[in-house]
Protein backbone atom coordinates (compact mmCIF):
# COMPACT_ATOMS: atom_id res chain seq x y z
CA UNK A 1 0.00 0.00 0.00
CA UNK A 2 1.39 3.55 -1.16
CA UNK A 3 0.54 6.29 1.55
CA UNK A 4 0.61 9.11 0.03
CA UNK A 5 -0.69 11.33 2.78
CA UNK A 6 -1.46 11.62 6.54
CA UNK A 7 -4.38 13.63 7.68
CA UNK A 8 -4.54 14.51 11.41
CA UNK A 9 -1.83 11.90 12.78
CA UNK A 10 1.26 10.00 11.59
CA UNK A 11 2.77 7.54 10.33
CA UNK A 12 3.95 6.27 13.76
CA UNK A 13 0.65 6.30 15.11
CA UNK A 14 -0.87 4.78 12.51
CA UNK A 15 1.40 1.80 12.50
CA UNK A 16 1.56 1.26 16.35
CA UNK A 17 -2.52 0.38 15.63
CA UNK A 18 -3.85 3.34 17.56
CA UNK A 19 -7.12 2.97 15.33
CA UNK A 20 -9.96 1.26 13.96
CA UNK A 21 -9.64 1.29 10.34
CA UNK A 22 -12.97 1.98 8.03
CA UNK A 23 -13.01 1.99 4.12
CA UNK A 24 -15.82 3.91 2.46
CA UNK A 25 -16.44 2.17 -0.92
CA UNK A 26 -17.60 4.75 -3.34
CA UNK A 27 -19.71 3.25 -6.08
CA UNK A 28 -18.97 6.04 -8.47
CA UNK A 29 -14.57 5.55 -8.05
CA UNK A 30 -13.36 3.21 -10.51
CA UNK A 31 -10.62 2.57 -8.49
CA UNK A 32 -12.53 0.26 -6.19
CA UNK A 33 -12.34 -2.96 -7.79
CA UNK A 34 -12.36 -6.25 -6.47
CA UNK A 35 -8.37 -6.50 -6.68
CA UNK A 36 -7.95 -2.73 -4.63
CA UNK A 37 -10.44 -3.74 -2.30
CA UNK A 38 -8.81 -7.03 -1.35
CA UNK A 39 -5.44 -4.66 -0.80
CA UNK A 40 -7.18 -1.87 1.11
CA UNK A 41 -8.74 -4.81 3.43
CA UNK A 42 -5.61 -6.73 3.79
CA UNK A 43 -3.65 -3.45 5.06
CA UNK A 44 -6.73 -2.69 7.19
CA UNK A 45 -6.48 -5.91 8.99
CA UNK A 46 -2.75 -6.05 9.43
CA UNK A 47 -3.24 -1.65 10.87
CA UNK A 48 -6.21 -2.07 12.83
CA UNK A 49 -6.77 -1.78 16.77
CA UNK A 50 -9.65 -4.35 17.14
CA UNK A 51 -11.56 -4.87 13.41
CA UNK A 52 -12.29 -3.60 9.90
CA UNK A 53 -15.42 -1.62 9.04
CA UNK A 54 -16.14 -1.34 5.00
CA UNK A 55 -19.59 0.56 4.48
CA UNK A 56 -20.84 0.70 1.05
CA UNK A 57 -21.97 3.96 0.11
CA UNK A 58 -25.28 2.63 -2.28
CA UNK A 59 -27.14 5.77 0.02
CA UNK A 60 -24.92 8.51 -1.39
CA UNK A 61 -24.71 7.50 -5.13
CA UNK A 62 -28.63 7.45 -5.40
CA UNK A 63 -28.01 10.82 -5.37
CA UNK A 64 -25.34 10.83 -8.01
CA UNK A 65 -28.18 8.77 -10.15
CA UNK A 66 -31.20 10.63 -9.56
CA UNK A 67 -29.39 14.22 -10.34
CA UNK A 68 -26.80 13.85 -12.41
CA UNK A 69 -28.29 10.83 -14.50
CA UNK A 70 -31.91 11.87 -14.52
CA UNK A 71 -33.23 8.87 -12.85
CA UNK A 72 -36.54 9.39 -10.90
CA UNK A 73 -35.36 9.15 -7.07
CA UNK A 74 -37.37 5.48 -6.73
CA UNK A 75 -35.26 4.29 -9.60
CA UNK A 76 -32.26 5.61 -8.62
CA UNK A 77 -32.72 4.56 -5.06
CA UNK A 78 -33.18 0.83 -6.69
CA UNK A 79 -30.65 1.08 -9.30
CA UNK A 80 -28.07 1.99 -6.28
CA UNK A 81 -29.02 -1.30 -4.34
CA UNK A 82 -28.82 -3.03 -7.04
CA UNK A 83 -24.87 -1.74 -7.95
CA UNK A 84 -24.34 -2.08 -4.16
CA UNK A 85 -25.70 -5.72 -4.11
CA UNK A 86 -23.32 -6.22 -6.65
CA UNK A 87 -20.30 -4.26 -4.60
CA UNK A 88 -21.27 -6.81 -1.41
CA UNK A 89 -21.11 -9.83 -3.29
CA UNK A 90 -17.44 -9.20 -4.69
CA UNK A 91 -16.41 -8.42 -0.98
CA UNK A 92 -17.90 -11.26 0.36
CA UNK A 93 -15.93 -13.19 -2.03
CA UNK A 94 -13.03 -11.97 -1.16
CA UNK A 95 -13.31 -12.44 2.95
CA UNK A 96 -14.16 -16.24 1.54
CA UNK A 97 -10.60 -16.27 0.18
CA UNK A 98 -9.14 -15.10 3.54
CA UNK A 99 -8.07 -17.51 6.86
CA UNK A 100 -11.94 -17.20 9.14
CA UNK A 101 -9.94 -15.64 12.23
CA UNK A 102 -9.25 -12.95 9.64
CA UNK A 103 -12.59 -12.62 7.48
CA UNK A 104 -14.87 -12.92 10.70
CA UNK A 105 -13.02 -9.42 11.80
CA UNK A 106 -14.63 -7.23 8.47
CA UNK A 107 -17.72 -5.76 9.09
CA UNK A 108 -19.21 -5.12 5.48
CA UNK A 109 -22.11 -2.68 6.16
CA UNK A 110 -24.51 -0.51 3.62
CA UNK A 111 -24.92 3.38 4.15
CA UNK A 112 -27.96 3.39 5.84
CA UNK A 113 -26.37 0.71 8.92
CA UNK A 114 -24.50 3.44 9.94
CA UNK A 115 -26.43 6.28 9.24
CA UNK A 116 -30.39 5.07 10.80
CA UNK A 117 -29.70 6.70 13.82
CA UNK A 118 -30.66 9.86 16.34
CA UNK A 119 -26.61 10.91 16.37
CA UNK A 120 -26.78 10.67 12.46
CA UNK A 121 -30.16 12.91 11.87
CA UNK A 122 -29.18 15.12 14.88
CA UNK A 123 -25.89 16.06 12.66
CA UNK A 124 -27.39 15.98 9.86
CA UNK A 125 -30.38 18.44 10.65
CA UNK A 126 -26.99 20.57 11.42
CA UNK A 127 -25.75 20.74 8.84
CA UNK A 128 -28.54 21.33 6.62
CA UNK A 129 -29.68 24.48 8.24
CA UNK A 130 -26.09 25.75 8.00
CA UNK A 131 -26.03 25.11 4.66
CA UNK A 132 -29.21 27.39 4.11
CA UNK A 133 -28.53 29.86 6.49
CA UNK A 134 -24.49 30.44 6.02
CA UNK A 135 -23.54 31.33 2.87
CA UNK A 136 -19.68 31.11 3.15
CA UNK A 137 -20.30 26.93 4.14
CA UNK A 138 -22.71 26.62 1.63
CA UNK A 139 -20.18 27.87 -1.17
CA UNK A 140 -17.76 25.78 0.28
CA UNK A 141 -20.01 22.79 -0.41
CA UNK A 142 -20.36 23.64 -3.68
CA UNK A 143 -17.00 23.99 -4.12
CA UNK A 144 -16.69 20.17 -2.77
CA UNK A 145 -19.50 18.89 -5.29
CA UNK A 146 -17.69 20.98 -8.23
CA UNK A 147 -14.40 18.97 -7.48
CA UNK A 148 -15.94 15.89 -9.31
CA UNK A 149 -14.77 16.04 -12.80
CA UNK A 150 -18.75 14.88 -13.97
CA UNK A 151 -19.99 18.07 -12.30
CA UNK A 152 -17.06 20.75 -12.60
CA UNK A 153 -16.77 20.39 -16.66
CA UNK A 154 -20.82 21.03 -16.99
CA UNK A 155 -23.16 23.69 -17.06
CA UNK A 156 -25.26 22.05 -14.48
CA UNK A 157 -27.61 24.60 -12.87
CA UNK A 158 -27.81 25.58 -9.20
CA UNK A 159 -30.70 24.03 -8.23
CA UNK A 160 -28.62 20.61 -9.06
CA UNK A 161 -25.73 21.73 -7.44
CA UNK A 162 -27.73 22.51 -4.12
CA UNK A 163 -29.19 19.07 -4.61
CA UNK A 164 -26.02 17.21 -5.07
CA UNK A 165 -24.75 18.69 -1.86
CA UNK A 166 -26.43 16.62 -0.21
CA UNK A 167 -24.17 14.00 -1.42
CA UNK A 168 -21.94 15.94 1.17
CA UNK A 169 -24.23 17.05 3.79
CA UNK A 170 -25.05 13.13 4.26
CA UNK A 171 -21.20 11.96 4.61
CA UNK A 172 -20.21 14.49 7.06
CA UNK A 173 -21.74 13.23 10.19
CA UNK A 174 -19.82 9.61 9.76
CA UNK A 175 -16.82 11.04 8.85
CA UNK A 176 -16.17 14.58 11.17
CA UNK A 177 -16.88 12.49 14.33
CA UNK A 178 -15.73 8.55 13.03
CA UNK A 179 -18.15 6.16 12.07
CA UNK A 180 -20.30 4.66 14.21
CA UNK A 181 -21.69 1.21 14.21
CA UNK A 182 -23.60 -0.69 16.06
CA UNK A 183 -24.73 1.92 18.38
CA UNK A 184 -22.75 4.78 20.48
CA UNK A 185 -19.65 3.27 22.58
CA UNK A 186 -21.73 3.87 25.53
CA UNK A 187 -24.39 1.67 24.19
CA UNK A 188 -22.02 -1.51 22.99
CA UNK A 189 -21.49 0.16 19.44
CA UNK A 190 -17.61 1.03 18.44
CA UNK A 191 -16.05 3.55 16.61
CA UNK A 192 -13.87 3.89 13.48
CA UNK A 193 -11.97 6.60 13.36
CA UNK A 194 -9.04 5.68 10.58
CA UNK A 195 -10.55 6.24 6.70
CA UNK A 196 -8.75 5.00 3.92
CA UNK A 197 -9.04 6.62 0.54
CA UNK A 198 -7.65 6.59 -2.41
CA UNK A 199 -7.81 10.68 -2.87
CA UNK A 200 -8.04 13.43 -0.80
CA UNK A 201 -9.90 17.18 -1.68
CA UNK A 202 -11.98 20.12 0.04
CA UNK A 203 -13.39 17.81 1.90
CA UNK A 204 -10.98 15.95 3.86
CA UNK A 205 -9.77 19.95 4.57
CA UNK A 206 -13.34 20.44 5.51
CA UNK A 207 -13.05 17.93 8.11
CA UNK A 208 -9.94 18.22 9.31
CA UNK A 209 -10.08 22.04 9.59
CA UNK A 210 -13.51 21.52 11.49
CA UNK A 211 -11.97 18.56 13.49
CA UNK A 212 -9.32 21.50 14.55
CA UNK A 213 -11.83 23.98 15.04
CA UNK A 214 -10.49 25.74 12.23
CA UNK A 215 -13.30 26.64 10.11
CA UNK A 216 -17.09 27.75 10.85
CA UNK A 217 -16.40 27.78 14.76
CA UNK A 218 -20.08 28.46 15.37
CA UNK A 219 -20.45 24.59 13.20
CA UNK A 220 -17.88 23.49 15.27
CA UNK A 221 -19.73 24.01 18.77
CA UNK A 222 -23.37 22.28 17.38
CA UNK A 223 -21.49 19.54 15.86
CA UNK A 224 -20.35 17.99 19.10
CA UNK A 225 -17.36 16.73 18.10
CA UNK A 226 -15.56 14.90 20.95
CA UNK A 227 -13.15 11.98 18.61
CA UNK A 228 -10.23 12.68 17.02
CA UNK A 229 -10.76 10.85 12.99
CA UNK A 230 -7.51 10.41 10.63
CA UNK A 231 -7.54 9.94 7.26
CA UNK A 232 -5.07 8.27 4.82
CA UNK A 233 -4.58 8.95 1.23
CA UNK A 234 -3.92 5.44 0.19
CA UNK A 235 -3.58 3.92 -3.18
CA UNK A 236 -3.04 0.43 -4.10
């Protein structure tokens, strides 16, 4: 595995296992094949505190579908299941291929397992009000969503744009405060707090700067933020 970059801790920390590792699969980044997945769980295993968390993001690329491919939401919604369905099946293969003390420590999970929740709507109400309300986070949204080559080399109107945010309005409660699964800590659930990605943008500095109270202070406080996430650019 090729680290490219370290996002809020280091390379020393990283390898004395002070985390639990997730990996978000985007459905829309070619570079998640079966082959990079196998590598980006096999490092996960061999970095990880306790276990592995992989969460398929079928939620978030509805989104993709319905705007950006004109799919009514129902179909989109299906059409991501469906590509997600798909996404599970090669990963399940793969933990087949792997010793049982190892597989049995991936959790594969879709978006909504670890995004049905109180702490997940609470954040995400958040969010969305800032997003109407304060115009210098809702450019820098847009600025996120404009980063993807599909949307920054069109003349897509506004009214998309706003509704592709919430592409990013979604993600940011499981990644500014780690993912959650399973419930809170204090309710038997654990917490991820190491993402692996092949690519970082705006919105790993979103996080991080917010993480760091950096950035939108006022955010900062409602957010709640009490874990300290890291991120890896990572590339197979």
């Amino acid at each position: 595995m090729i680290i490219k970059n370290y996002l809020n801790t280091t390379k020393e920390e990283v390898e004395s296992k002070k985390y639990n590792v997730w990996i978000g699969i985007s459905l829309g980044n070619k570079l998640f094949t079966s082959e990079n997945i196998k590598e980006y769980i096999l490092w996960a295993l061999d970095n990880t505190k306790e276990d592995v968390l992989v969460v398929i993001g079928d939620g978030l690329h509805a989104i993709n579908l319905e705007v950006l491919d004109g799919l009514q939401r129902i179909a989109a919604v299906r059409k991501a299941i469906r590509i997600g369905d798909k996404k599970q099946e090669e990963i399940d293969s793969i933990l087949k291929e792997l010793p049982n003390e190892k597989a049995k420590l991936v959790k594969v999970v879709r978006f909504q397992h670890v995004t049905a929740s109180k702490y997940h709507e609470y954040r995400l109400e958040i969010l969305l009000e800032e997003f109407r309300n304060n115009k210098s986070f809702h450019d820098f949204v847009i600025k996120i969503i404009k980063e993807n080559k599909k949307v920054g080399g069109s003349n897509i109107s506004n009214g998309k744009l706003d509704s592709l945010a919430l592409y990013v309005l979604k993600e940011l409660p499981l990644y500014i405060n780690g993912a959650k699964y399973g419930g809170l800590p204090e309710h038997g659930g654990k917490t991820y707090l190491l993402q692996i990605y092949p690519g970082l943008g705006l919105l790993d500095k979103l996080l991080i700067n917010l993480q760091n109270g950096k950035s939108f202070p006022g955010l900062v406080q409602k957010l709640k933020i009490t874990d300290k996430i890291a991120i890896l650019e990572a590339y197979v």
